[in-house]
C-alpha atoms as a PDB file:
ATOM      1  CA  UNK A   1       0.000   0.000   0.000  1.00  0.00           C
ATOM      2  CA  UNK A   2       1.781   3.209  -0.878  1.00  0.00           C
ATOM      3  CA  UNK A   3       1.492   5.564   1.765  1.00  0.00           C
ATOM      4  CA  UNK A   4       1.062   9.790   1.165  1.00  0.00           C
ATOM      5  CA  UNK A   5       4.107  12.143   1.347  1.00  0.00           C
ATOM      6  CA  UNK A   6       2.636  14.023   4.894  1.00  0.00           C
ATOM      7  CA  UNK A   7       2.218  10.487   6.085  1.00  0.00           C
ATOM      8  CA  UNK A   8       5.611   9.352   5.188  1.00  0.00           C
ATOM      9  CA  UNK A   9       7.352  12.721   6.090  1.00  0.00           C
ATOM     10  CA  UNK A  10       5.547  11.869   9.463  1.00  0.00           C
ATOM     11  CA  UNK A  11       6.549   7.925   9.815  1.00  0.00           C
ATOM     12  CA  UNK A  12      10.372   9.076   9.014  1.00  0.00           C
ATOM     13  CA  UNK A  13      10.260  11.993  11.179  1.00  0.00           C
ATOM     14  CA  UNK A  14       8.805   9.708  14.175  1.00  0.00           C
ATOM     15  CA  UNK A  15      11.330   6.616  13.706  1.00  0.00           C
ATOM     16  CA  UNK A  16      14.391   9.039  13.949  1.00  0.00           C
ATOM     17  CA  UNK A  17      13.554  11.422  16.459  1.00  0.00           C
ATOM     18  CA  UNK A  18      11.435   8.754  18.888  1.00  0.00           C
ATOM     19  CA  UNK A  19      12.044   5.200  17.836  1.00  0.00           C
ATOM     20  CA  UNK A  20      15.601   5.348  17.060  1.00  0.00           C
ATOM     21  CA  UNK A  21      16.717   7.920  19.720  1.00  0.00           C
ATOM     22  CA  UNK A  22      15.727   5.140  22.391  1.00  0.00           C
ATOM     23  CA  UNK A  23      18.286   2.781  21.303  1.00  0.00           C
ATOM     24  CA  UNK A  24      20.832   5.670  21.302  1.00  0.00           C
ATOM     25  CA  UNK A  25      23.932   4.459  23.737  1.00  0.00           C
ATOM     26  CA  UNK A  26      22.779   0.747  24.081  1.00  0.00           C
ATOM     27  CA  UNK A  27      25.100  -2.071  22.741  1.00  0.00           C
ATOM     28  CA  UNK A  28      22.270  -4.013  20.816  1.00  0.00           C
ATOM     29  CA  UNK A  29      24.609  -5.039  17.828  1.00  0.00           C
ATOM     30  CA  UNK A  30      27.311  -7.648  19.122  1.00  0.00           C
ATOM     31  CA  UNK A  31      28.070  -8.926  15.928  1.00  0.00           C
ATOM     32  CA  UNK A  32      29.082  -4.376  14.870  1.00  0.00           C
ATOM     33  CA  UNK A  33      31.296  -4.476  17.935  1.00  0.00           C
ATOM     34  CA  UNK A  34      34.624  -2.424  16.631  1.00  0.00           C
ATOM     35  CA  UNK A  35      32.857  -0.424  14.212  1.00  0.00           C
ATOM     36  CA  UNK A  36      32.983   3.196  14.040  1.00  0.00           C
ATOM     37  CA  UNK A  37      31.026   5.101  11.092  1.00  0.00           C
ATOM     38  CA  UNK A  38      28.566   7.510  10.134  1.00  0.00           C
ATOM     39  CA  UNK A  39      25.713   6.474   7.748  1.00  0.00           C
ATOM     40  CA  UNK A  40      22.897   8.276   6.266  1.00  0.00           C
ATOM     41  CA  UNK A  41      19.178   7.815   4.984  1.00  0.00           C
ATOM     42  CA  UNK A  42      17.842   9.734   2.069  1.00  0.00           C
ATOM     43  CA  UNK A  43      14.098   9.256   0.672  1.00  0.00           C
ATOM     44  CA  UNK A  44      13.589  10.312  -2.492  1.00  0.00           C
ATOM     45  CA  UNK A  45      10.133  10.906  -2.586  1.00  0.00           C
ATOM     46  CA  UNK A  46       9.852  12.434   0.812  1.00  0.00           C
ATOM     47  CA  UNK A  47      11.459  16.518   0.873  1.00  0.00           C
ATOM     48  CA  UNK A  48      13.886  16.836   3.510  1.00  0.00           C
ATOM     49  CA  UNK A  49      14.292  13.630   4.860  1.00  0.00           C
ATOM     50  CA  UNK A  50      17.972  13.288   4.666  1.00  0.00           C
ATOM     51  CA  UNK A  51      19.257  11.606   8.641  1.00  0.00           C
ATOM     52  CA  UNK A  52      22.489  11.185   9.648  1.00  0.00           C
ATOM     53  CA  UNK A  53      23.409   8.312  11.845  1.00  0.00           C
ATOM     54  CA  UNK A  54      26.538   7.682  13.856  1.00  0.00           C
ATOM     55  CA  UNK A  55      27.783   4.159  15.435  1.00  0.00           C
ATOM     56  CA  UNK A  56      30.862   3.947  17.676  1.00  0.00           C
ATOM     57  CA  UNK A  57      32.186   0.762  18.671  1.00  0.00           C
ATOM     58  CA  UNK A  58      28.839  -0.813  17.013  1.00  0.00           C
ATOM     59  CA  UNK A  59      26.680   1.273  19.226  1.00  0.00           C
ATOM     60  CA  UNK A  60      24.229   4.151  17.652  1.00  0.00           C
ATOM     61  CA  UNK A  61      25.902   7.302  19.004  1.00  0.00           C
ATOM     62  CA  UNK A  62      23.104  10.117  17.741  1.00  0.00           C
ATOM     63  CA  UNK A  63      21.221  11.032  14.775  1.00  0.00           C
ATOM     64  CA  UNK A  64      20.567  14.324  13.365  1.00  0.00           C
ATOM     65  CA  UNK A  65      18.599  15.276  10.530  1.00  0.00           C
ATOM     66  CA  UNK A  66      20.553  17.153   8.003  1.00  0.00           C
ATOM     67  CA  UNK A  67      22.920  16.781   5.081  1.00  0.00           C
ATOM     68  CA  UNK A  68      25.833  16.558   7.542  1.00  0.00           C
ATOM     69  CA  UNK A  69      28.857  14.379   6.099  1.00  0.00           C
ATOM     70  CA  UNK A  70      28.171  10.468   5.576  1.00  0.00           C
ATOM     71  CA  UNK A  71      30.222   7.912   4.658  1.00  0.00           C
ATOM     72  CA  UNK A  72      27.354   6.368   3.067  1.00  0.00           C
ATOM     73  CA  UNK A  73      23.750   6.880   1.898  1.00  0.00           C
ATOM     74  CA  UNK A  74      20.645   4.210   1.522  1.00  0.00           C
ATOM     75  CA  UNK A  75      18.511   6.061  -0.908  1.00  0.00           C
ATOM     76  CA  UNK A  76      15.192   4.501  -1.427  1.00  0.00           C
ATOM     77  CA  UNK A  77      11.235   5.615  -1.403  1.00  0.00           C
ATOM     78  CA  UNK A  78       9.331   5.908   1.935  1.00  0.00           C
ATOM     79  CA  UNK A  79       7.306   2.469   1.474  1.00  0.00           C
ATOM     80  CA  UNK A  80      10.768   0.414   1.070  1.00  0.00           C
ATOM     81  CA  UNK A  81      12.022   2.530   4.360  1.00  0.00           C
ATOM     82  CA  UNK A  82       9.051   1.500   6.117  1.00  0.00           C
ATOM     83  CA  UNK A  83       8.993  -1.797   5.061  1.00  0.00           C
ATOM     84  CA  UNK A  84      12.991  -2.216   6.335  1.00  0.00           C
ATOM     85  CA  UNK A  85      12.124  -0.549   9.574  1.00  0.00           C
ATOM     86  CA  UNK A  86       9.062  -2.416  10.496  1.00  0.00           C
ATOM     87  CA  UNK A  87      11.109  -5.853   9.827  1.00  0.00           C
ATOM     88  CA  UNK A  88       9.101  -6.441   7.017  1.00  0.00           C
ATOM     89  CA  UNK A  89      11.940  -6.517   4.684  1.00  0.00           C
ATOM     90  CA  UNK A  90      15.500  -7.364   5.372  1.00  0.00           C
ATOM     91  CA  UNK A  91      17.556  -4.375   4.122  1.00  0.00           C
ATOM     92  CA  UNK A  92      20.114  -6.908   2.088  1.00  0.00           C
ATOM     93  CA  UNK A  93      17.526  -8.026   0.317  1.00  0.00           C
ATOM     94  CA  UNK A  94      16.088  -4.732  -0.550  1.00  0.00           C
ATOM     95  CA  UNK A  95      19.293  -3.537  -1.944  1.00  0.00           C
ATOM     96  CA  UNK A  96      19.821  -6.759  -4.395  1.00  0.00           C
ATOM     97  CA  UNK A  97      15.860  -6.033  -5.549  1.00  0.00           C
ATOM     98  CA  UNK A  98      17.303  -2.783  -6.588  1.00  0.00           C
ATOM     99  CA  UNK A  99      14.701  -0.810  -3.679  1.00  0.00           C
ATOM    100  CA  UNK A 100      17.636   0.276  -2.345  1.00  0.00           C
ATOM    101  CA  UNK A 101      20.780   2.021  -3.551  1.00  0.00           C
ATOM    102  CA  UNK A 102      23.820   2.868  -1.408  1.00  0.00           C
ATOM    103  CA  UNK A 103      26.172   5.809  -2.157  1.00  0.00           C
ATOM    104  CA  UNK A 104      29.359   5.869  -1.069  1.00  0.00           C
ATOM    105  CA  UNK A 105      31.594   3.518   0.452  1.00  0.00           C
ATOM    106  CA  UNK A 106      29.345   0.276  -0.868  1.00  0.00           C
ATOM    107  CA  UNK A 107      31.034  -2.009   1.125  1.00  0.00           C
ATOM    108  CA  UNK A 108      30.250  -0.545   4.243  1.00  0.00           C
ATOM    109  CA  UNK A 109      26.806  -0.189   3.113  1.00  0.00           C
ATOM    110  CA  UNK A 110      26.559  -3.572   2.499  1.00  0.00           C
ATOM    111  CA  UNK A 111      28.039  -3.981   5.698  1.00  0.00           C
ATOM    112  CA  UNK A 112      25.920  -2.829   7.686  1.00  0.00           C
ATOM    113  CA  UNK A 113      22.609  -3.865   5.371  1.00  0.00           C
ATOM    114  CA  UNK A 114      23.732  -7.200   7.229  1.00  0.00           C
ATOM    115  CA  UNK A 115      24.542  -5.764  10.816  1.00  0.00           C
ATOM    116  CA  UNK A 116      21.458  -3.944  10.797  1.00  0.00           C
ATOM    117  CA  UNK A 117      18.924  -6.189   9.954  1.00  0.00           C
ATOM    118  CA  UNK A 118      18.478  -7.669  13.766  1.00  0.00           C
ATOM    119  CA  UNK A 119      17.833  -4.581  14.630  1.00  0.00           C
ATOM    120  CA  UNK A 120      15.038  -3.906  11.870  1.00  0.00           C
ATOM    121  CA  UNK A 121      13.972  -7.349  12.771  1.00  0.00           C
ATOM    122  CA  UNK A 122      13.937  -7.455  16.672  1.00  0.00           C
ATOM    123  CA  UNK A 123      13.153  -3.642  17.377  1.00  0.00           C
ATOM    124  CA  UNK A 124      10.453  -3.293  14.297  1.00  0.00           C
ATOM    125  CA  UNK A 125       8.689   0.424  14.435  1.00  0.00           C
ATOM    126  CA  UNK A 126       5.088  -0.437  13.425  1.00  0.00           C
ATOM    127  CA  UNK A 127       3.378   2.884  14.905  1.00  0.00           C
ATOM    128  CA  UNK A 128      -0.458   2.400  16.176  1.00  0.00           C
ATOM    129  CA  UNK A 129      -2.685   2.904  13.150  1.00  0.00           C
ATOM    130  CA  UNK A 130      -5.148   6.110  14.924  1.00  0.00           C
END
């Protein structure tokens, strides 16, 4: 179901600054242990919707939204973000359908498609429908 830009702007807007901030400082990736990076998200049907993440030692530092610096960027539409972050869709397989591009460093990106998907998977955001 595709889902309208205000809704989408809304969903993204929610998972960084709520969902995702309450992982923030919690070592929930033992297999990322050791890595230190920053990554970003960019939808491209959504204005404005460019995050920046950072991991230290495999543990989410803080996110900000902006166009700060990345070492790489997931670019994809609103429905395949949703779909990753609800643990509907692994993010490794997203990329190899092509839903999914990375820019930049692609082998970190692939990287972490693979680190991150317990995370997608175990601490889904599936907001209550109102």
């Amino acid at each position: 179901m595709e889902i309208f830009v205000s809704e989408a702007s809304n969903y993204v807007q929610r998972y960084f600054e709520e969902h995702l901030k309450q992982y923030l400082h919690q070592d929930l990736l033992p297999e990322a242990r050791g890595i230190t990076c920053c990554f970003a998200y960019h939808l491209v049907n959504v204005p404005e919707t460019n995050w920046v993440v950072w991991m230290e030692d495999g543990i989410f530092s803080h996110v900000v939204r902006g166009n700060e610096p990345a070492q790489c960027t997931f670019v994809c539409d609103s429905q395949t973000f949703q779909d990753i972050c609800s643990g509907l869709l692994p993010p490794q397989d997203a990329f190899f359908a092509k839903e999914v591009e990375i820019e930049g460093d692609l082998e970190l990106g692939l990287m972490l498609g693979v680190l991150l998907a317990p995370f997608f998977l175990h601490h889904s955001y599936r907001p209550a429908v109102v």
